[in-house]
N, C-alpha and C. Protein backbone atom coordinates (compact mmCIF):
# COMPACT_ATOMS: atom_id res chain seq x y z
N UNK A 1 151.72 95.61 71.93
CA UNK A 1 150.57 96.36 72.39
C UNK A 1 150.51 96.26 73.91
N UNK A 2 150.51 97.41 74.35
CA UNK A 2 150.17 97.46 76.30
C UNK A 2 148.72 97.14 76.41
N UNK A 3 148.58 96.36 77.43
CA UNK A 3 147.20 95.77 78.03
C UNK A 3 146.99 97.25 79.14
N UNK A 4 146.12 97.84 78.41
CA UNK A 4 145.55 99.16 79.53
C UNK A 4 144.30 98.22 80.64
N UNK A 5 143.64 97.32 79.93
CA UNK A 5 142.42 96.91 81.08
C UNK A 5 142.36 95.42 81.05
N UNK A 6 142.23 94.65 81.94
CA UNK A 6 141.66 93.33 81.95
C UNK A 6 140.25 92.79 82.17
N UNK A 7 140.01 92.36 81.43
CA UNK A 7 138.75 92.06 81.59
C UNK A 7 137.87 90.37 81.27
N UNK A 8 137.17 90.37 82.75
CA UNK A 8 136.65 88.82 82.66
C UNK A 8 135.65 88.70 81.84
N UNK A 9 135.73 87.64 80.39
CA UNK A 9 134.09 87.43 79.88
C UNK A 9 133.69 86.21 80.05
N UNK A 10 132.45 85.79 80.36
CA UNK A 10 131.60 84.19 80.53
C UNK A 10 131.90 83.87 78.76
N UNK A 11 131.64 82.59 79.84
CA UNK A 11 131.67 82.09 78.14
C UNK A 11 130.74 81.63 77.03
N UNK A 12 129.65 82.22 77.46
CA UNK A 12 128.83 82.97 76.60
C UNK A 12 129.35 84.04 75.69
N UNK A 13 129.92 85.37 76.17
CA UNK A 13 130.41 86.40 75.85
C UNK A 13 131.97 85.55 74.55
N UNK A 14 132.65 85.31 75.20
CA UNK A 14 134.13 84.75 74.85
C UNK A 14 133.67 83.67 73.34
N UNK A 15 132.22 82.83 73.64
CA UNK A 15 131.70 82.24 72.55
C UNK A 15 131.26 83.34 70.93
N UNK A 16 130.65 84.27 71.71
CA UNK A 16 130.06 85.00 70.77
C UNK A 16 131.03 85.63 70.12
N UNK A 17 132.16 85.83 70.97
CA UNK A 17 133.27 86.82 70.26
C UNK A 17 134.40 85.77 69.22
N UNK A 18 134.02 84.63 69.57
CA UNK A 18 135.11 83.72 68.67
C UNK A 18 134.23 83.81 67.09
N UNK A 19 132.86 83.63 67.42
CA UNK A 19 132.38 83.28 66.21
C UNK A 19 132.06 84.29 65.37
N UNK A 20 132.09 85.67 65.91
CA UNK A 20 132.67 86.65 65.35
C UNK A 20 133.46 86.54 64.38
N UNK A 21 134.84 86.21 64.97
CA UNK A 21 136.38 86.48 64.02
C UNK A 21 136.51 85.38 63.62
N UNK A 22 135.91 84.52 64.06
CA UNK A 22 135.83 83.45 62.94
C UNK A 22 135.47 82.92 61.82
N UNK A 23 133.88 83.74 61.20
CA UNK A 23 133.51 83.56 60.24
C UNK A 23 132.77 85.06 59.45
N UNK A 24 132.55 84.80 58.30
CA UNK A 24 131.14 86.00 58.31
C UNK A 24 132.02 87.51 57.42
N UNK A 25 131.26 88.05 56.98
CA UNK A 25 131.80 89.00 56.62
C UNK A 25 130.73 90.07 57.46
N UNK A 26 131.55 90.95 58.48
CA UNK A 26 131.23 91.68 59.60
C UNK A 26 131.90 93.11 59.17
N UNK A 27 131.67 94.45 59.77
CA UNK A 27 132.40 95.69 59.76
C UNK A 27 133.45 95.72 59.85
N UNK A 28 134.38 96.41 59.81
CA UNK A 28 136.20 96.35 60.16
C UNK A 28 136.04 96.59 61.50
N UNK A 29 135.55 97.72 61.83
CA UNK A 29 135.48 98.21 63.42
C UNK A 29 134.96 97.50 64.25
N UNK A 30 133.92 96.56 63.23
CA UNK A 30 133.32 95.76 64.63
C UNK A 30 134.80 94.51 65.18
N UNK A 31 135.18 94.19 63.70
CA UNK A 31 135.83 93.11 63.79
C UNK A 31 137.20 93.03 64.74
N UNK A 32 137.69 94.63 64.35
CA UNK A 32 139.16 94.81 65.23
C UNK A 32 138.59 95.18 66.64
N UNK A 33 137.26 95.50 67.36
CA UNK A 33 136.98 95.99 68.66
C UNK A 33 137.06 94.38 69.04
N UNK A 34 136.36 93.66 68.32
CA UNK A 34 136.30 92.11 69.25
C UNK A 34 137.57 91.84 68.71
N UNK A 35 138.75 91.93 68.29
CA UNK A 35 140.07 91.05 68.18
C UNK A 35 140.85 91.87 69.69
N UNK A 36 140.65 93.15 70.05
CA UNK A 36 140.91 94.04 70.84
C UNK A 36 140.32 93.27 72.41
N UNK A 37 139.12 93.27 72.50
CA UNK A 37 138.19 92.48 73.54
C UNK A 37 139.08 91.45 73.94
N UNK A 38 139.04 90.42 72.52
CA UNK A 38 139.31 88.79 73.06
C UNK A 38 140.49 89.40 73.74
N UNK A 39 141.47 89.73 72.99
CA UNK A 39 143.46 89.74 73.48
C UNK A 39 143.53 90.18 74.67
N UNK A 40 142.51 91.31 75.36
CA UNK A 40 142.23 91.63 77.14
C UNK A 40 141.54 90.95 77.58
N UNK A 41 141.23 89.54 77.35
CA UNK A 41 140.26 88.85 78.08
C UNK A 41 141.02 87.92 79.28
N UNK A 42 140.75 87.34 79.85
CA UNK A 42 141.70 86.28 81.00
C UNK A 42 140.84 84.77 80.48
């Protein structure tokens, strides 16, 4: 996969998005936009 954007999140943001894909039964779309997010994150 090509990295089109980089992008900085606090880690607030970077927290919320782990516990996301980490647990829970969530949307598909929500789930693959934050697996998408984290992988462009720094």
């Amino acid at each position: 996969m090509n990295i089109r954007y980089r992008v900085e999140l606090r880690q607030a943001e970077r927290d919320e998005l782990n516990t996301l894909l980490n647990g829970g039964k969530y949307a598909a779309r929500k789930l693959k936009r934050a697996q998408i997010q984290e992988s462009q994150s720094l």
